[in-house]
Protein backbone atom coordinates (compact mmCIF):
# COMPACT_ATOMS: atom_id res chain seq x y z
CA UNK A 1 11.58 8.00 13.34
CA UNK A 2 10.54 11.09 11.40
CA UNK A 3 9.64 10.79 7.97
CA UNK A 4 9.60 15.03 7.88
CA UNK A 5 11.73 18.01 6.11
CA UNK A 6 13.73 20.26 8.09
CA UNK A 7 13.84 24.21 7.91
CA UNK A 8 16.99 25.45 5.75
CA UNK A 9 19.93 26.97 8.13
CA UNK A 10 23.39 28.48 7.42
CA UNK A 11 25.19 25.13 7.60
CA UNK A 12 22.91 23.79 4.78
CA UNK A 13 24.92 22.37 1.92
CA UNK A 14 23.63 22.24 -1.99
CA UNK A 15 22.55 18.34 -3.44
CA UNK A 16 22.55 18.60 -6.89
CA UNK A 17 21.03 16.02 -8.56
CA UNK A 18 21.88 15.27 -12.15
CA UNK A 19 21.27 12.73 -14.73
CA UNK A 20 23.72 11.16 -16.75
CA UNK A 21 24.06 13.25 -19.68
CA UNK A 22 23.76 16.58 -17.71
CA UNK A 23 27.12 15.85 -15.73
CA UNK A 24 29.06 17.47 -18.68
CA UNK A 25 27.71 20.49 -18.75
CA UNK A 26 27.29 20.91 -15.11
CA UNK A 27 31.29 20.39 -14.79
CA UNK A 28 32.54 22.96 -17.01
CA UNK A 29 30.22 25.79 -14.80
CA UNK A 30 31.98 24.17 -11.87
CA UNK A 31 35.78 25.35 -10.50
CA UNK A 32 38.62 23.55 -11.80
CA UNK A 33 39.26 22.07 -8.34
CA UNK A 34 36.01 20.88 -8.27
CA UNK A 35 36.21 19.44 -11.76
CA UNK A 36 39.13 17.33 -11.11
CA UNK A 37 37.56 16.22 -8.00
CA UNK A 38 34.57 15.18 -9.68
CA UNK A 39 36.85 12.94 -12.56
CA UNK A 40 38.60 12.03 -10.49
CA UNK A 41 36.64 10.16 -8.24
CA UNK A 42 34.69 8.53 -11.39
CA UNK A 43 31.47 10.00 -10.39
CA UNK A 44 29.41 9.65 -14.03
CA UNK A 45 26.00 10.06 -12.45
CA UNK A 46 24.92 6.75 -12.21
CA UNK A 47 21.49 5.78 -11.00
CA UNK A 48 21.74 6.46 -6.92
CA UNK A 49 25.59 7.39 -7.12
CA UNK A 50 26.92 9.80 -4.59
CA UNK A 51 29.77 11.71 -4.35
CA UNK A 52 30.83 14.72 -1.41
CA UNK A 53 32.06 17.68 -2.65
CA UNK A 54 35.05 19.02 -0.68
CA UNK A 55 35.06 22.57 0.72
CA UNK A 56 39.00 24.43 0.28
CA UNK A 57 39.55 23.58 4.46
CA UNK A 58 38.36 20.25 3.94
CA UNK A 59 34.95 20.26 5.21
CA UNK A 60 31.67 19.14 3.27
CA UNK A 61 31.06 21.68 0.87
CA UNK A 62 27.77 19.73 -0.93
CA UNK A 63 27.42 16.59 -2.68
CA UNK A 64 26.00 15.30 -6.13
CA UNK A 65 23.64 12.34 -6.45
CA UNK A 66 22.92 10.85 -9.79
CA UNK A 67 19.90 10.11 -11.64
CA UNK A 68 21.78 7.68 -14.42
CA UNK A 69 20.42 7.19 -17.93
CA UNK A 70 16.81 7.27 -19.22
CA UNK A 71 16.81 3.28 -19.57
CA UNK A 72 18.28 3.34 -15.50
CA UNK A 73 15.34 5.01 -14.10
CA UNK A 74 12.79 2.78 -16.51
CA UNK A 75 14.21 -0.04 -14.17
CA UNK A 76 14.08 1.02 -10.63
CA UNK A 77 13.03 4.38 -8.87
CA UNK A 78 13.73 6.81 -6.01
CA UNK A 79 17.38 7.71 -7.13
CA UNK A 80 17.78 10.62 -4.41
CA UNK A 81 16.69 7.87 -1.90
CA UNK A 82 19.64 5.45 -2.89
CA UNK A 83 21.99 7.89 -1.99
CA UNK A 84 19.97 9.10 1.37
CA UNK A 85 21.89 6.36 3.07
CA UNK A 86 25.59 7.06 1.98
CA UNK A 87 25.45 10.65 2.37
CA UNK A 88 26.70 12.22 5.72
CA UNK A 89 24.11 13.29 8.33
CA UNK A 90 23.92 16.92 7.62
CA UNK A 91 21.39 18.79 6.20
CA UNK A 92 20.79 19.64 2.17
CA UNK A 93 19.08 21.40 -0.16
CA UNK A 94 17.87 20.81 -3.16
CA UNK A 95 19.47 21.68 -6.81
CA UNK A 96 17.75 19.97 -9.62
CA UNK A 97 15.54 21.00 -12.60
CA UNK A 98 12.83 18.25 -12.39
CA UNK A 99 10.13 19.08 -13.55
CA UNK A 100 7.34 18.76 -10.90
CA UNK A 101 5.77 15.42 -10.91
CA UNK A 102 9.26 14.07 -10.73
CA UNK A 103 10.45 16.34 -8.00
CA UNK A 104 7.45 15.46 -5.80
CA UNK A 105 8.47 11.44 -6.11
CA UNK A 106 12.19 11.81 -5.52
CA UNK A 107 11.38 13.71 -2.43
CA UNK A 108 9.17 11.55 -1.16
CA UNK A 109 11.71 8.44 -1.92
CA UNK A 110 14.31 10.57 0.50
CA UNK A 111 11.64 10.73 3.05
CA UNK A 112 10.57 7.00 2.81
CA UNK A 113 14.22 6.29 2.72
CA UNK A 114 14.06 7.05 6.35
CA UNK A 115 11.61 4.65 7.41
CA UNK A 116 12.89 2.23 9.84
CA UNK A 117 10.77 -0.39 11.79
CA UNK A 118 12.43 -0.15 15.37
CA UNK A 119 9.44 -1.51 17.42
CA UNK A 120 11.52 -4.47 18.36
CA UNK A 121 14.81 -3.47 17.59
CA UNK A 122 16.63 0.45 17.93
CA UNK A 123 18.06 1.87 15.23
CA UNK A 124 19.71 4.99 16.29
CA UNK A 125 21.91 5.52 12.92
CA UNK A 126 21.52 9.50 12.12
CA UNK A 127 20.71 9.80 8.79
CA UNK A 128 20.95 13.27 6.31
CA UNK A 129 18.12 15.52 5.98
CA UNK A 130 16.39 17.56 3.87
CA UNK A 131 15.11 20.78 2.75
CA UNK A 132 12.16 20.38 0.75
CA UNK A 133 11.75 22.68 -2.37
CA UNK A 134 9.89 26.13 -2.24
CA UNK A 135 8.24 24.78 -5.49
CA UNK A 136 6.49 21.62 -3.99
CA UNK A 137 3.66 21.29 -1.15
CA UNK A 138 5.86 19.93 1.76
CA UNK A 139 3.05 19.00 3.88
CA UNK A 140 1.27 17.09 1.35
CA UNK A 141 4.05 14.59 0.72
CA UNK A 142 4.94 14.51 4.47
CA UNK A 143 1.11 13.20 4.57
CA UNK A 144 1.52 10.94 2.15
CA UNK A 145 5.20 9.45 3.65
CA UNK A 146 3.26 9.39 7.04
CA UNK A 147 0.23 6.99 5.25
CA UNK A 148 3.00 4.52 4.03
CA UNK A 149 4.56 4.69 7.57
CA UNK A 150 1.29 3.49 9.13
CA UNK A 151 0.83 0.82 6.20
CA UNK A 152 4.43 -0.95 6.57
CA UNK A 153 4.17 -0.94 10.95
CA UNK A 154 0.90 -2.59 10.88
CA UNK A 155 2.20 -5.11 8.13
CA UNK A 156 5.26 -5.68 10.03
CA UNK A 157 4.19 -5.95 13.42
CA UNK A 158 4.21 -10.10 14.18
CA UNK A 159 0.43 -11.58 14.19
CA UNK A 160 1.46 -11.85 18.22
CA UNK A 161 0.83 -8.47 18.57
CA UNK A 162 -1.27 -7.53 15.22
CA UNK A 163 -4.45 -9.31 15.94
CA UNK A 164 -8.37 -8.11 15.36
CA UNK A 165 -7.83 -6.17 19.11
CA UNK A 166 -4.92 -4.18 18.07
CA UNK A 167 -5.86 -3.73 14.16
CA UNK A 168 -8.97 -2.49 15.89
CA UNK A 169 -7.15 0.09 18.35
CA UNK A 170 -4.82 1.22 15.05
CA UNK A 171 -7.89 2.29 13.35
CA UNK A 172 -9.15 3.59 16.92
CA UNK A 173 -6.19 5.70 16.83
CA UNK A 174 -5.89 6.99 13.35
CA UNK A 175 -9.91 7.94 13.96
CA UNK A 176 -9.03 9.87 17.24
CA UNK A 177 -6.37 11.36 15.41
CA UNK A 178 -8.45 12.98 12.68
CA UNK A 179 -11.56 13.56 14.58
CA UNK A 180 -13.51 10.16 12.62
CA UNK A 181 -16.33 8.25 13.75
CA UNK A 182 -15.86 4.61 14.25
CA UNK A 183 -17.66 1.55 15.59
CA UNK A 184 -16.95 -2.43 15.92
CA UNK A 185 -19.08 -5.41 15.78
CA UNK A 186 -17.27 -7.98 17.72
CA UNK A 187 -17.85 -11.76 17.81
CA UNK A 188 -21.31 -13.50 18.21
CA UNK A 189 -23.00 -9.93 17.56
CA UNK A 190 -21.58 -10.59 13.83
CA UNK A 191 -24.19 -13.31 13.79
CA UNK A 192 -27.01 -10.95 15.11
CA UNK A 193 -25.78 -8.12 12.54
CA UNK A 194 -26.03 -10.24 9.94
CA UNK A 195 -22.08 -10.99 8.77
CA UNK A 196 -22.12 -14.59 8.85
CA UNK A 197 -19.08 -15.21 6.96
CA UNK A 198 -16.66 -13.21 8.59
CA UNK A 199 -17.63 -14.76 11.71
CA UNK A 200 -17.75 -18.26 10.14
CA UNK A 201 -13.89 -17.39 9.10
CA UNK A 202 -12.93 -16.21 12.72
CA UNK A 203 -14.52 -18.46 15.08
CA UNK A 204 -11.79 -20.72 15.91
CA UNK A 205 -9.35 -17.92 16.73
CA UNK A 206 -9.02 -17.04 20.57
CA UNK A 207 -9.16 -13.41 19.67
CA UNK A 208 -12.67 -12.89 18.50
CA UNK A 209 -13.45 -11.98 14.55
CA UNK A 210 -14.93 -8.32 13.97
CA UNK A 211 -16.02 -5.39 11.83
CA UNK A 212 -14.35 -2.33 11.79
CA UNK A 213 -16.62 0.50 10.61
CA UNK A 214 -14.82 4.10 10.63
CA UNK A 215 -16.39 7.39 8.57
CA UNK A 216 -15.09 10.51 8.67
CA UNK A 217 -16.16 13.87 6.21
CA UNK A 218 -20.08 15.51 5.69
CA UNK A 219 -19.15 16.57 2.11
CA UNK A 220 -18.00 15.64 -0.91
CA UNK A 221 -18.45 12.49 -2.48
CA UNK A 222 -18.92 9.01 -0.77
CA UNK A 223 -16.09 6.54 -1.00
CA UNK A 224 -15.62 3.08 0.44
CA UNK A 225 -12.27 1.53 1.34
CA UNK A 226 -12.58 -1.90 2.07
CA UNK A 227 -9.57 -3.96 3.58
CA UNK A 228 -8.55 -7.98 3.89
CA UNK A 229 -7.99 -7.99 7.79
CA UNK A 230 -6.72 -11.71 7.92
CA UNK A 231 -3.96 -11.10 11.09
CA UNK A 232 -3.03 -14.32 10.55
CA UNK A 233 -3.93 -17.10 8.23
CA UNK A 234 -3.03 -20.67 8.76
CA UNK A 235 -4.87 -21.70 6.26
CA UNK A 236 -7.22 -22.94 8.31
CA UNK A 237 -8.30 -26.63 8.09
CA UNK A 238 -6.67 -26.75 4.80
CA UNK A 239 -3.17 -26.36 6.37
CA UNK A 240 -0.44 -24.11 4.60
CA UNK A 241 2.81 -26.13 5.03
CA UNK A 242 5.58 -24.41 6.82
CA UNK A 243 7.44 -22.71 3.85
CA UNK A 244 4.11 -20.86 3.18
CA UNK A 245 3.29 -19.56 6.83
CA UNK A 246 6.17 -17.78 7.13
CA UNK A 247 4.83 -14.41 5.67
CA UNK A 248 1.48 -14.63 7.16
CA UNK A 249 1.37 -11.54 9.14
CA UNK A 250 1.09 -10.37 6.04
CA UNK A 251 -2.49 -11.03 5.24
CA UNK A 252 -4.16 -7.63 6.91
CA UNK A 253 -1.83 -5.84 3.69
CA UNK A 254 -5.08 -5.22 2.74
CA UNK A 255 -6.54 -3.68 5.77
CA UNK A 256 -3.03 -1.76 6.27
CA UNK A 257 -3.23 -0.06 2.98
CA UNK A 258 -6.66 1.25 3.08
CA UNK A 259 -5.59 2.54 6.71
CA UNK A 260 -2.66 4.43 5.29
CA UNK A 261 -4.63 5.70 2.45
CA UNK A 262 -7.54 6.91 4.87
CA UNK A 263 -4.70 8.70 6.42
CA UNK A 264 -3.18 10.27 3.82
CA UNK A 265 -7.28 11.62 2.57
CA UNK A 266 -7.67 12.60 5.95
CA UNK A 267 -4.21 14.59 6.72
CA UNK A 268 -5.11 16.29 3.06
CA UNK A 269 -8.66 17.12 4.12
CA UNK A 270 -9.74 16.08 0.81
CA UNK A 271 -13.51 16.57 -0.11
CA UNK A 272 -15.00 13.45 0.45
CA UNK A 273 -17.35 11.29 2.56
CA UNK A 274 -15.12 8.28 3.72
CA UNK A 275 -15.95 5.45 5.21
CA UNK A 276 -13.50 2.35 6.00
CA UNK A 277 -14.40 -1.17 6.26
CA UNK A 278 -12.31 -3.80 7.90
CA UNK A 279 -13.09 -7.34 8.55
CA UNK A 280 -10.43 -8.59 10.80
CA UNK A 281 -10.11 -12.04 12.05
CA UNK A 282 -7.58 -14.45 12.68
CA UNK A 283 -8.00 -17.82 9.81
CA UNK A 284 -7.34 -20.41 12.75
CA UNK A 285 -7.46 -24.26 13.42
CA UNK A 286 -9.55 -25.56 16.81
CA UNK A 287 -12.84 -27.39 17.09
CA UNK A 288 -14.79 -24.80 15.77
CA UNK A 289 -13.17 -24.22 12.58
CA UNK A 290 -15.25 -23.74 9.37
CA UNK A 291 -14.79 -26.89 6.86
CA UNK A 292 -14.11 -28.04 3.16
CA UNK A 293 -17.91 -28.62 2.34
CA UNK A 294 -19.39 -26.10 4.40
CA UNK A 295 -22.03 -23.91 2.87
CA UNK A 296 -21.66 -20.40 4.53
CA UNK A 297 -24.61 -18.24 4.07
CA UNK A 298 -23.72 -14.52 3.62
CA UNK A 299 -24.83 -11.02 3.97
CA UNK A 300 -25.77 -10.36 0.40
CA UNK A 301 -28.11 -13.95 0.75
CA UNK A 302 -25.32 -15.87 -1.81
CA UNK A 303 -24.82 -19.14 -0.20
CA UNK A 304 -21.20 -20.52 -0.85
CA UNK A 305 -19.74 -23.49 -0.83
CA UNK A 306 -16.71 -24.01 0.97
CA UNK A 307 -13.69 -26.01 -1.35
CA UNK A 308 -10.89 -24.65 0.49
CA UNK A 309 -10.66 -23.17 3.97
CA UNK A 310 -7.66 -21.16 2.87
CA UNK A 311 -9.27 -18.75 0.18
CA UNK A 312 -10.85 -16.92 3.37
CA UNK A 313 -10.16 -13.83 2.53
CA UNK A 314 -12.30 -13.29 -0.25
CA UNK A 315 -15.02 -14.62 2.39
CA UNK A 316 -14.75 -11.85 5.27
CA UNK A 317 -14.34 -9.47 1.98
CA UNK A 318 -17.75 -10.28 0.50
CA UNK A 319 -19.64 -9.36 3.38
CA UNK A 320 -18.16 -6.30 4.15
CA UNK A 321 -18.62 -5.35 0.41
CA UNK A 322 -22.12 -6.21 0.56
CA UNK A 323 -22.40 -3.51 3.65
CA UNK A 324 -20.60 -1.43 1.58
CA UNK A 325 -22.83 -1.83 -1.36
CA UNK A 326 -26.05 -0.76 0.67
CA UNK A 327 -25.53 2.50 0.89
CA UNK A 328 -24.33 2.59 -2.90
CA UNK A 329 -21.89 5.44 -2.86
CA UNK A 330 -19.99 7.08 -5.59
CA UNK A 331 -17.15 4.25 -5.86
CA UNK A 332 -15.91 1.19 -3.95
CA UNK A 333 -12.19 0.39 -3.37
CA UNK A 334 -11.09 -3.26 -2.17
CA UNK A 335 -7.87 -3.77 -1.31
CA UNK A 336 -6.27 -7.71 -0.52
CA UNK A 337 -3.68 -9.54 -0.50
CA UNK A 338 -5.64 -12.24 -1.67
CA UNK A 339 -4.14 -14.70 -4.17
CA UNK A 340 -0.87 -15.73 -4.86
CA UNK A 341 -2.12 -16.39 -8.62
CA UNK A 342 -1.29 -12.31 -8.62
CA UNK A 343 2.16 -12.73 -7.46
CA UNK A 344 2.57 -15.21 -10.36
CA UNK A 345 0.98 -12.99 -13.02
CA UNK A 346 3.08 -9.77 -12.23
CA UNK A 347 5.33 -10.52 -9.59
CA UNK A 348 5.86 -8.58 -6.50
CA UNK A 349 5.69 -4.93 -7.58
CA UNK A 350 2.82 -4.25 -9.74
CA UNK A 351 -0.60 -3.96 -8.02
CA UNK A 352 -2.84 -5.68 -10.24
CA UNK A 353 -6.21 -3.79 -10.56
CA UNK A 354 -9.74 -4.89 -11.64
CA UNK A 355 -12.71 -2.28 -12.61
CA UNK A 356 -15.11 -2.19 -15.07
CA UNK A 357 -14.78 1.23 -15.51
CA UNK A 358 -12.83 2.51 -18.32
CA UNK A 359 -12.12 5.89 -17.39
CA UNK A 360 -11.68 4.91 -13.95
CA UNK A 361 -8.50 2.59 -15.02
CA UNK A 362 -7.70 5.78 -17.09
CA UNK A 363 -7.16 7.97 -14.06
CA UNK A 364 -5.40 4.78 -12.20
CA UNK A 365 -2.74 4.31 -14.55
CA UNK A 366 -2.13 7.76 -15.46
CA UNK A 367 -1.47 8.69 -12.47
CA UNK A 368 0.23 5.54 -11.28
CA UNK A 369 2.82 6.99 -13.78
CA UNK A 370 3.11 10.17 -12.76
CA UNK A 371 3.95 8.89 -9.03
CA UNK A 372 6.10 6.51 -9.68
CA UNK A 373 3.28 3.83 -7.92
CA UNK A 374 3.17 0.94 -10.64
CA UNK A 375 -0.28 -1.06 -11.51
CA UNK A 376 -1.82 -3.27 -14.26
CA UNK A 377 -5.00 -4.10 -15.12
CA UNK A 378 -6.44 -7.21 -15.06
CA UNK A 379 -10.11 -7.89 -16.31
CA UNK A 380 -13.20 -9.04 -14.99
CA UNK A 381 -13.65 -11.78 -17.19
CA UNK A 382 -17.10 -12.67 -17.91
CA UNK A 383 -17.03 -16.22 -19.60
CA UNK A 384 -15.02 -17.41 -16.55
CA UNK A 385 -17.95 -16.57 -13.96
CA UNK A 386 -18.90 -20.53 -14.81
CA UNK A 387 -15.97 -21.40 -12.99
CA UNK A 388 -17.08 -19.35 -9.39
CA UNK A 389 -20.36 -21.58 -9.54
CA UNK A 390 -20.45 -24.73 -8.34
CA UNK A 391 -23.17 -27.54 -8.16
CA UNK A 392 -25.12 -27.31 -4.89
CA UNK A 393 -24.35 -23.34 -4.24
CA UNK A 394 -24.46 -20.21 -5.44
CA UNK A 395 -20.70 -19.58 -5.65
CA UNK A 396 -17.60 -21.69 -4.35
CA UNK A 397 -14.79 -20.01 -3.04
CA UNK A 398 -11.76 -22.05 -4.58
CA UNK A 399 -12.50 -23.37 -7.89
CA UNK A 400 -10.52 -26.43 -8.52
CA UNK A 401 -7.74 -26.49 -11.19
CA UNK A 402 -5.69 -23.72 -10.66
CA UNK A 403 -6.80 -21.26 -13.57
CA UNK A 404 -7.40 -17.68 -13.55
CA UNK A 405 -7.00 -17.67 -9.71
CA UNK A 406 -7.15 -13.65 -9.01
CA UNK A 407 -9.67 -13.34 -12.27
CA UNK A 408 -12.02 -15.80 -10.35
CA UNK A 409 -11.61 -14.20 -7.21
CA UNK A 410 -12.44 -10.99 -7.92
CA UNK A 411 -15.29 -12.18 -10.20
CA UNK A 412 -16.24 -13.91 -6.87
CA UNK A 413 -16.11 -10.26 -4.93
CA UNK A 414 -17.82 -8.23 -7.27
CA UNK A 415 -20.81 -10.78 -6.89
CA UNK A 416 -21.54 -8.67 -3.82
CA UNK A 417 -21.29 -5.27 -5.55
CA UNK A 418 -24.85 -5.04 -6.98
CA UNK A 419 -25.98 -1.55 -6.70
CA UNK A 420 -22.46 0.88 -7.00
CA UNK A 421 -21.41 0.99 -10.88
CA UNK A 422 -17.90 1.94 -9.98
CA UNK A 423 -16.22 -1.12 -7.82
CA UNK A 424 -12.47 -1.03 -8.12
CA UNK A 425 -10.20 -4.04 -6.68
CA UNK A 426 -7.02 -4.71 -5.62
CA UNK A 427 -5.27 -7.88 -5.88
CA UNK A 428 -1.94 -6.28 -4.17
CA UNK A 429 1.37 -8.21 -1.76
CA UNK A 430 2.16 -5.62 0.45
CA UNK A 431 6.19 -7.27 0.63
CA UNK A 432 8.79 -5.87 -0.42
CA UNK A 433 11.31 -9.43 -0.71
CA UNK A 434 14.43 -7.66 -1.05
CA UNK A 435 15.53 -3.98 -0.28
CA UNK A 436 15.12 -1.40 -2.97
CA UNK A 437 15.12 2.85 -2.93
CA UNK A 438 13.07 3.35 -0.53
CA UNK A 439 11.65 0.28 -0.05
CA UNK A 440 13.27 -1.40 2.77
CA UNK A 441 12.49 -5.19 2.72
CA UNK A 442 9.47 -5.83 4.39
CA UNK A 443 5.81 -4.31 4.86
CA UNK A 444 4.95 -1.82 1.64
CA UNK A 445 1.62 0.21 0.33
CA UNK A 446 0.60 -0.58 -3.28
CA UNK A 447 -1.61 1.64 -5.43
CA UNK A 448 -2.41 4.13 -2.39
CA UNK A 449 -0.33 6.69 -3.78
CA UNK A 450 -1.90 6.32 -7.43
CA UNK A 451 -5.30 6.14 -6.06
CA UNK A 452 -4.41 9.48 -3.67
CA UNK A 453 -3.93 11.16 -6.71
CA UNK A 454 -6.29 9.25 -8.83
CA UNK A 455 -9.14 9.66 -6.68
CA UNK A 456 -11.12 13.23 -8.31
CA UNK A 457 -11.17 11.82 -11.41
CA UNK A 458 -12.24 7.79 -10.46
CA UNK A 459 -14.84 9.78 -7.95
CA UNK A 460 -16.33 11.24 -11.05
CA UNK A 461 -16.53 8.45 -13.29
């Protein structure tokens, strides 16, 4: 699978793309054969429509896909990428007046369009290609297609093989690939390193818990990625029922988003000092199993009190945010799938976002926009940090009675952010439930593409 343009040869045929209201006035520069082609087939230029243009011998002699009205594209995106699938497998080029921004997404919908997950099952289907614009940076959104690629594999490779060993050799292999540093803490040594809680999480599981500590870049500013590496989560002792299992693999969205987005900074070169932190452990049932009641000691020194073994991801999270937090660089990014109170709040596409800095969110959104990479901000609500506190701890990690549920969280994260001002989380799903443009149903990045193009301005807030 290459999610790549192609060089522009004879045999490449025009794709004009054209919205709506444009379709008159691109008819009457058009021959009269190809006018009553065009009516004649119906083609209005409705959101992802397609139609092949006939040559005078028959052949292929280009195509038109159609953007539909303004209130179409407010509902869904990646219009070129609908039609990706119907067109024939020949190569295009490009006809549109977009203006940039919106150029740059609908080519990278095409590419994404040709994502397939064939680990486990070929695929062979030949799909059309592409020339990408002279007025666009090819290689830039070939980076960024190549990021999302890595994000949806690791989220839809099964937790059979997507465990703390091979989350570990993805990020060994994204490291080696860009020339990064990277080290592991595996297992007891967690204990001697001081990470308690992400070992108290991973115990039970056969495949031992670990930290996954990759930096790469001597200049620029310092950012922190942080990712949920849950592999699998059972629940624990406090058992999901079957119904709620079934998406588990899931759980390391987290981890697989701030992988794909340390790809895309690296491809770019960008100017910054990254490091990535990933705590990834399995959330399993044996013997050994931390319990309701437990009090878990942690990193930062916060004791907490243990209400339900299945909010365990905010657990691993907190220590690797107080690591983070030491070195107190210019801005922390968590990403997690971490609460299904998210899901509830905004529903399956929006990444909801929490930071305290104004201009940060600024940056987030406005560029969100401009990418066509949806978030919302939620806040870090003070008066409910009464909730995160229980009697006989410093925090408890599943405040009963169901309110607020990814407010309290992340109130419950950024109690290990102490000494970096700009913290930024990520409450995101990382599912696609049903197939979209470009979004094939299963394993998706949320808010890497904003934050790509986010990050110089967030970096100086």
């Amino acid at each position: 699978m290459s999610l790549t343009f192609v060089a522009r040869d004879d045999a490449s045929l025009p794709l004009s793309l054209l919205d709506a209201s444009g379709l008159s006035d691109w008819l009457e520069s058009q021959p009269v054969r190809v006018q009553k082609w065009v009516k004649t087939s119906g083609f209005t230029a409705g959101f992802g429509a397609c139609l092949v243009l006939p040559s005078e011998d028959g052949d292929a002699a280009g195509a038109l896909v159609g953007l539909g009205s303004t209130q179409a594209r407010t509902r869904t995106r990646f219009a070129l990428a609908a039609a990706r699938a119907v067109l024939p497998a020949r190569t295009f080029y490009l006809v549109s007046d977009l203006d940039d921004n919106a150029l740059k997404a609908e080519l990278l919908g095409w590419l994404l369009a040709g994502y397939q997950f064939d680990r486990y099952k070929t695929n062979s289907r030949a799909l059309a290609q592409l020339v990408c614009s002279d007025t666009v940076d090819a290689a830039q959104i070939e980076a960024i297609a190549k990021g999302e690629r890595l994000t949806r594999d690791l989220i839809n490779t099964p937790a059979s093989d997507m465990g703390p060993p091979d989350l570990e050799n993805a990020a060994r292999d994204l490291a080696s690939a860009h020339s990064a540093n990277i080290s592991v803490i595996e297992g007891d040594d967690l204990l001697t390193h001081n990470f308690p809680m992400i070992h108290a999480v991973g115990r039970a599981a056969l495949r031992a818990p670990r930290l996954i500590d990759m930096r790469w870049g001597e200049v620029g500013p310092k950012l922190t990625l942080v990712g949920k590496g849950v592999c699998f989560d059972t629940g624990g002792l406090n058992l999901k029922p079957g119904a709620s299992m079934g998406l588990m693999k899931k759980d390391m969205g987290g981890a697989a988003a701030v992988l794909g987005l340390a790809g895309m900074i690296m491809s770019l070169g960008l100017s910054v000092q990254l490091r990535v932190l990933i705590p990834a452990v399995e959330n399993s049932v044996s013997a050994d199993a931390f319990r309701p009641g437990d009090i878990l000691n942690s990193r930062k020194g916060l004791t907490v009190e243990i209400n339900n073994t299945d909010a365990e991801g905010r657990l691993v999270l907190a220590d690797a945010l107080a690591l983070a937090d030491e070195e107190n660089p210019d801005a922390i990014i968590s990403m997690a799938t971490l609460t299904g109170a998210a899901r509830i709040a905004v529903g399956p596409d929006l990444a909801p976002f929490y930071t305290q800095s104004d201009s940060s969110a600024r940056a987030l959104e406005t560029a969100a926009a401009t990418v066509q990479d949806p978030v919302w901000r939620l806040p870090f609500w003070d008066p409910y940090e009464a909730m995160i506190e229980p009697g006989i701890a410093d925090l408890d990690n599943a405040p009963k009675g169901g309110f607020a549920g990814s407010i309290t969280a992340a109130l419950f994260l950024r109690r290990f952010v102490t000494e970096t001002s700009n913290y930024m989380h990520f409450d995101i799903y990382g599912w696609q439930p049903s197939a979209a443009p470009a979004r094939p149903q299963g394993g998706v990045g949320q808010a890497t593409r904003a934050l790509l193009a986010a990050l110089p301005d967030i970096l100086k807030s």
